[in-house]
C-alpha atoms as a PDB file:
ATOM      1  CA  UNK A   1      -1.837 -15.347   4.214  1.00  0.00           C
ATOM      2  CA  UNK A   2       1.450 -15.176   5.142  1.00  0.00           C
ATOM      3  CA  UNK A   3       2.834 -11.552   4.690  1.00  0.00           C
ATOM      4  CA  UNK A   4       6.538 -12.363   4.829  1.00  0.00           C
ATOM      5  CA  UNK A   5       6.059 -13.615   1.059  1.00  0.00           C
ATOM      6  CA  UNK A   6       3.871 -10.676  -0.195  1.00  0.00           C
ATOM      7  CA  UNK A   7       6.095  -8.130   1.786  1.00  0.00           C
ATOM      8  CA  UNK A   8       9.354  -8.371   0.794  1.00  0.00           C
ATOM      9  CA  UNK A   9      12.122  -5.797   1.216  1.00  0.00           C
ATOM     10  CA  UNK A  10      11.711  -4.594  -2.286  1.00  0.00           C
ATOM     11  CA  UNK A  11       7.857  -3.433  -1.303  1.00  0.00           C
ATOM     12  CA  UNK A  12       9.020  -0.999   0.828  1.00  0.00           C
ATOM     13  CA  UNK A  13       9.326   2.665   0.318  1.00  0.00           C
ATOM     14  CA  UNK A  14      10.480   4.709   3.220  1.00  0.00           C
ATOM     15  CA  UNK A  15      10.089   8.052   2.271  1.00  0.00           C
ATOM     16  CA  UNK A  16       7.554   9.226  -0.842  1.00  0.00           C
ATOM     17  CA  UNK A  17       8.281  12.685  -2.249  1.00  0.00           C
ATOM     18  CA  UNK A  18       4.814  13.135  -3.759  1.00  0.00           C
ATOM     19  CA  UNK A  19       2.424  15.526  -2.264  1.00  0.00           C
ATOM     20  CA  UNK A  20      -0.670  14.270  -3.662  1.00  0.00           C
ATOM     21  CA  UNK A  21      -3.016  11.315  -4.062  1.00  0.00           C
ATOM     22  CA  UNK A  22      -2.158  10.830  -7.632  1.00  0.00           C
ATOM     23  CA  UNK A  23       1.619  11.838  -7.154  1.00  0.00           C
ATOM     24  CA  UNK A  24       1.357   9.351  -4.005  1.00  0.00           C
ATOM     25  CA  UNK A  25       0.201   6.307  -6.650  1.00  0.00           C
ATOM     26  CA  UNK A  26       2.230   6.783  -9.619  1.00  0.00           C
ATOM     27  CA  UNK A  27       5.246   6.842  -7.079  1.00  0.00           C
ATOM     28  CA  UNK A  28       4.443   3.709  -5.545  1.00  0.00           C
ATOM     29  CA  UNK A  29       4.102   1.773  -8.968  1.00  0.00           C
ATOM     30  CA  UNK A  30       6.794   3.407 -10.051  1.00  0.00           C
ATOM     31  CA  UNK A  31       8.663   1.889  -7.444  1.00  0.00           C
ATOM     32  CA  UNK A  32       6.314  -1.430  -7.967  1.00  0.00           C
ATOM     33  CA  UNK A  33       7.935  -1.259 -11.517  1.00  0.00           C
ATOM     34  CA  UNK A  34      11.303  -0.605 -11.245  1.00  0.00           C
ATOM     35  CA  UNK A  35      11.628  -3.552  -8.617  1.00  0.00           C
ATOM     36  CA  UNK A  36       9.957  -5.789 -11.541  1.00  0.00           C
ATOM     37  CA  UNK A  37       6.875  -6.503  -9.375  1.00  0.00           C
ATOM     38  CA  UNK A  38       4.786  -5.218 -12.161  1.00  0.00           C
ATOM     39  CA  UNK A  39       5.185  -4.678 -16.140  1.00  0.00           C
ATOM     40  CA  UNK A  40       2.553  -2.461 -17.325  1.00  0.00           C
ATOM     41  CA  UNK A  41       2.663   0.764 -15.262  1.00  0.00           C
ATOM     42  CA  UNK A  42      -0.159   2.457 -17.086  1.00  0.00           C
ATOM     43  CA  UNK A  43      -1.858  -0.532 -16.734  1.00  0.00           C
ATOM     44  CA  UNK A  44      -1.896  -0.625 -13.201  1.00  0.00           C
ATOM     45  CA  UNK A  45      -2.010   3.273 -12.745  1.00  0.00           C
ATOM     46  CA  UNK A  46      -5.468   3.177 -14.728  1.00  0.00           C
ATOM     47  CA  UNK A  47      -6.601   0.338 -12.250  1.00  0.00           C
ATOM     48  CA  UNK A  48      -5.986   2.190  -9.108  1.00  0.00           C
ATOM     49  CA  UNK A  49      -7.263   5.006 -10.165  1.00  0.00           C
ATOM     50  CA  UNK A  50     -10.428   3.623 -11.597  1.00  0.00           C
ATOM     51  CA  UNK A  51     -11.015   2.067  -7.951  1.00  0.00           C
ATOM     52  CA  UNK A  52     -10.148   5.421  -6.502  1.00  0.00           C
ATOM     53  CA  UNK A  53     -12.682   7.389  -8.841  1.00  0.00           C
ATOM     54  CA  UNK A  54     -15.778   4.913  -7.704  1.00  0.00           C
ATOM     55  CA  UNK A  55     -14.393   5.363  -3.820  1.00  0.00           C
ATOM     56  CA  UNK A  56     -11.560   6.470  -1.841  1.00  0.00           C
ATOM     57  CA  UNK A  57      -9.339   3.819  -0.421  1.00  0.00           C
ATOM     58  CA  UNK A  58      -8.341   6.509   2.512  1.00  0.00           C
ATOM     59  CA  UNK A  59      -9.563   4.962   5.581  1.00  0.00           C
ATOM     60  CA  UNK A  60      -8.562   6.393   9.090  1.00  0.00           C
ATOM     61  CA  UNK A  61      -5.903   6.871  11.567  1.00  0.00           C
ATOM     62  CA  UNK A  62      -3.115   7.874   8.522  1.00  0.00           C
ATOM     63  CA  UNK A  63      -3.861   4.992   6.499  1.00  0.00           C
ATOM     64  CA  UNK A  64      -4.548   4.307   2.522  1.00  0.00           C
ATOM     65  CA  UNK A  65      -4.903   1.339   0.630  1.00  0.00           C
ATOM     66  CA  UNK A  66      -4.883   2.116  -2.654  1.00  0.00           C
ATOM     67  CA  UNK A  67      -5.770  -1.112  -4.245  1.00  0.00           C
ATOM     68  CA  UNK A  68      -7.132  -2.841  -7.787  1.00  0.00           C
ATOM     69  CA  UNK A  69      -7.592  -6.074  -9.504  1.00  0.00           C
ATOM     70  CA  UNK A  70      -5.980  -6.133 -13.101  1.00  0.00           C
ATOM     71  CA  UNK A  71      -5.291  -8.541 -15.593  1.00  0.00           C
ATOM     72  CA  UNK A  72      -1.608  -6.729 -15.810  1.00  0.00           C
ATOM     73  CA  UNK A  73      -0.279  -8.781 -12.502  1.00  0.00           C
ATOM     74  CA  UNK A  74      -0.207 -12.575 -12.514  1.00  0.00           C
ATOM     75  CA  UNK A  75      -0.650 -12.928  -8.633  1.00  0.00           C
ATOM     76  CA  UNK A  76      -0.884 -10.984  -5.481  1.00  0.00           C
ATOM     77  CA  UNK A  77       1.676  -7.561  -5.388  1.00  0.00           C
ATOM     78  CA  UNK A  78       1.935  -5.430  -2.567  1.00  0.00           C
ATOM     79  CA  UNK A  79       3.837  -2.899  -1.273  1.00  0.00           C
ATOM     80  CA  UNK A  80       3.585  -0.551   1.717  1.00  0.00           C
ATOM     81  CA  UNK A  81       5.251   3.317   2.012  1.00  0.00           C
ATOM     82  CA  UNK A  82       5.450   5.972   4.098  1.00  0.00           C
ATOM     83  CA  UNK A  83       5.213  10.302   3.722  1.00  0.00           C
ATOM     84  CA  UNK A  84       5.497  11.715   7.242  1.00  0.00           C
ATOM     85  CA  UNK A  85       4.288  14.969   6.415  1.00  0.00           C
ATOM     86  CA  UNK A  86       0.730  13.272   5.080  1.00  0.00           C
ATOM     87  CA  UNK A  87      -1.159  13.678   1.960  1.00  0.00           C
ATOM     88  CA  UNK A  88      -4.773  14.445   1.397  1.00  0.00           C
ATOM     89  CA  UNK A  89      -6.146  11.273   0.233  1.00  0.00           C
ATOM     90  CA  UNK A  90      -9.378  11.709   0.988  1.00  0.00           C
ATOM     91  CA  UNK A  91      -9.980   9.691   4.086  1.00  0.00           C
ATOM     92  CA  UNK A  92     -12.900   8.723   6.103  1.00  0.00           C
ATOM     93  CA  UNK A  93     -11.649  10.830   8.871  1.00  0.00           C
ATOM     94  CA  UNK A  94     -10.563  13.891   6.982  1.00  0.00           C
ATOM     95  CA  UNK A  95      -7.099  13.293   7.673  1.00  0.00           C
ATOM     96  CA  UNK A  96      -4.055  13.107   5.448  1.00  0.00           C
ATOM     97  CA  UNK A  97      -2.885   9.624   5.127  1.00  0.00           C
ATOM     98  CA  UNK A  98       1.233   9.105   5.979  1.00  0.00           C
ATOM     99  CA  UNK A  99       0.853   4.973   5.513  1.00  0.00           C
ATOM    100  CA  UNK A 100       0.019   3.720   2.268  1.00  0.00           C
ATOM    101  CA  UNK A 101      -0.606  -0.022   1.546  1.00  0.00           C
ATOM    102  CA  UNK A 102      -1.053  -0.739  -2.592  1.00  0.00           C
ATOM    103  CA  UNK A 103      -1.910  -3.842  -3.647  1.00  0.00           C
ATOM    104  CA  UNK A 104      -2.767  -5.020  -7.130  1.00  0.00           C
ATOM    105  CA  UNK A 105      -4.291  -8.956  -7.677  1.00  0.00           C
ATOM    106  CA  UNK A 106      -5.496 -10.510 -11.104  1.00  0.00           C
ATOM    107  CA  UNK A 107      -9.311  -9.879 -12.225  1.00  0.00           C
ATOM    108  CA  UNK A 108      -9.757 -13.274 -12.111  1.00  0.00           C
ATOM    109  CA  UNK A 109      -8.865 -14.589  -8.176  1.00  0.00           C
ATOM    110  CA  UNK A 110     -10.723 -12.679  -5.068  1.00  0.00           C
ATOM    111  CA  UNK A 111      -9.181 -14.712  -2.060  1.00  0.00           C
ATOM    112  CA  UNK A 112      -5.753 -13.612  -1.536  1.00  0.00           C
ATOM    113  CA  UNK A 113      -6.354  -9.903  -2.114  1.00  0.00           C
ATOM    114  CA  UNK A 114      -9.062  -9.487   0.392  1.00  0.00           C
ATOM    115  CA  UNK A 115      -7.059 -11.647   2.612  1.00  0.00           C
ATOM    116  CA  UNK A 116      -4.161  -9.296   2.077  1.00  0.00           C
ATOM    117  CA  UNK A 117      -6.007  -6.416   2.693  1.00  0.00           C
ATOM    118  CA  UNK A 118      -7.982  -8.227   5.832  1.00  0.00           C
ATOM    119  CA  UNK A 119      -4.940  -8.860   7.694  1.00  0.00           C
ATOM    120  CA  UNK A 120      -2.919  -5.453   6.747  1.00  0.00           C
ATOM    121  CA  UNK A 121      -5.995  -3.848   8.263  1.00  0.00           C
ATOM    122  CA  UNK A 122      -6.166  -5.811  11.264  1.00  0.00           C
ATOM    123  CA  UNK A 123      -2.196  -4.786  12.118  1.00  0.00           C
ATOM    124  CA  UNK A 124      -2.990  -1.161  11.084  1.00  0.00           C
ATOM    125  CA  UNK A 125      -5.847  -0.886  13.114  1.00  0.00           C
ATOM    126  CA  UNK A 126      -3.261  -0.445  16.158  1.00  0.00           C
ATOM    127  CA  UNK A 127      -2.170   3.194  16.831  1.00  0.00           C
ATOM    128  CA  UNK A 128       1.205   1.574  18.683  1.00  0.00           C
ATOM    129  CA  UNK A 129       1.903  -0.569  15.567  1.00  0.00           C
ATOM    130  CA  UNK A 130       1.437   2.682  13.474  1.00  0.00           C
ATOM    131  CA  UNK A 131       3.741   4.793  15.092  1.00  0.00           C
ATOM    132  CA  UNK A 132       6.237   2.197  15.250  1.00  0.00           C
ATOM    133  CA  UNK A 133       6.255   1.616  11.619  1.00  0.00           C
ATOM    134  CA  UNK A 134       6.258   5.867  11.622  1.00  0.00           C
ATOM    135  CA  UNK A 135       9.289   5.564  13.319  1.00  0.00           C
ATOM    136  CA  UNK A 136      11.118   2.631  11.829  1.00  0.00           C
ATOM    137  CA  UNK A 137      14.706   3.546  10.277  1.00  0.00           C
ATOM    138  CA  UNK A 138      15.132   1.434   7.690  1.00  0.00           C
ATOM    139  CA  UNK A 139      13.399  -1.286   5.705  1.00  0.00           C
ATOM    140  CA  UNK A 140      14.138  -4.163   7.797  1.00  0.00           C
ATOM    141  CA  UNK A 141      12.391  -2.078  10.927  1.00  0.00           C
ATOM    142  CA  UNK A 142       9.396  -1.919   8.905  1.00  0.00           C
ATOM    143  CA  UNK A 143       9.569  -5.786   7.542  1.00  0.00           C
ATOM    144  CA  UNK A 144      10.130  -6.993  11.034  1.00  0.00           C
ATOM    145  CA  UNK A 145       7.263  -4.919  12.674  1.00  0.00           C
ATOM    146  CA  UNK A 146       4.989  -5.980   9.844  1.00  0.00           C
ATOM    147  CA  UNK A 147       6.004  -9.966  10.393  1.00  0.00           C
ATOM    148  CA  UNK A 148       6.220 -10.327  14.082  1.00  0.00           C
ATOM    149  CA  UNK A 149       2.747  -8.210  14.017  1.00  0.00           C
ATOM    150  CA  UNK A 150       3.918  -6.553  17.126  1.00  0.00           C
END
């Protein structure tokens, strides 16, 4: 999979306001929505949050990955934001989450979302990468942390 063509600088949100799991969500479609990755925003709201009722998609180490399959998205979407501060999210570990990767793929194709979410997890899974990405400034920090995968 080649992440420089899932994440784009328009699937990046610095800084979410929300303070909650479900404020956390609808402010990353929202964002999904306005940057005309997506066209049904209920439609992929009730997806995620049907995943999230059957398990929680907070893992460890900070890190959430809210993510559904819908027929409201042609192909693969992603995008990944940030909340310093945290947010419960129900993780594994207990902790609040502070990086959230959401991706949405059509009901209908398993390979590229699973692929997605392999090699997002495989970056992720490094604390220096983590803080790094913490730490970036601005989007094209993030994007070139992300693609370089170091």
């Amino acid at each position: 999979m080649n992440l420089k063509k899932v994440l784009v600088k328009d699937c990046v949100c610095l800084s979410l306001k929300s303070d909650t799991k479900t404020g956390i969500i609808e402010e990353m479609i929202e964002h999904l929505f306005s940057v005309g990755k997506i066209t049904n925003r209920q439609g992929a709201f009730d997806a995620i949050m049907a995943r999230e009722k059957k398990m929680s998609t907070g893992l460890q180490h900070g890190i959430a990955v809210p993510h559904a399959k819908t027929d409201t998205v042609k192909g693969l979407v992603a995008a990944i934001a940030f909340r310093k501060e945290g947010v419960d999210f129900e993780s594994l570990d207990g902790q609040p989450a502070n990086i959230f990767v959401m991706t949405l793929s059509p009901l209908n194709r398993t390979g590229p979302h699973i692929q997605f979410l392999s090699e997002m997890s495989q970056l992720l899974n490094r604390s220096d990468l983590r803080q790094r990405l913490l730490a970036a400034q601005d989007v094209g920090q993030v994007l070139e942390i992300l693609h370089s995968g170091q």
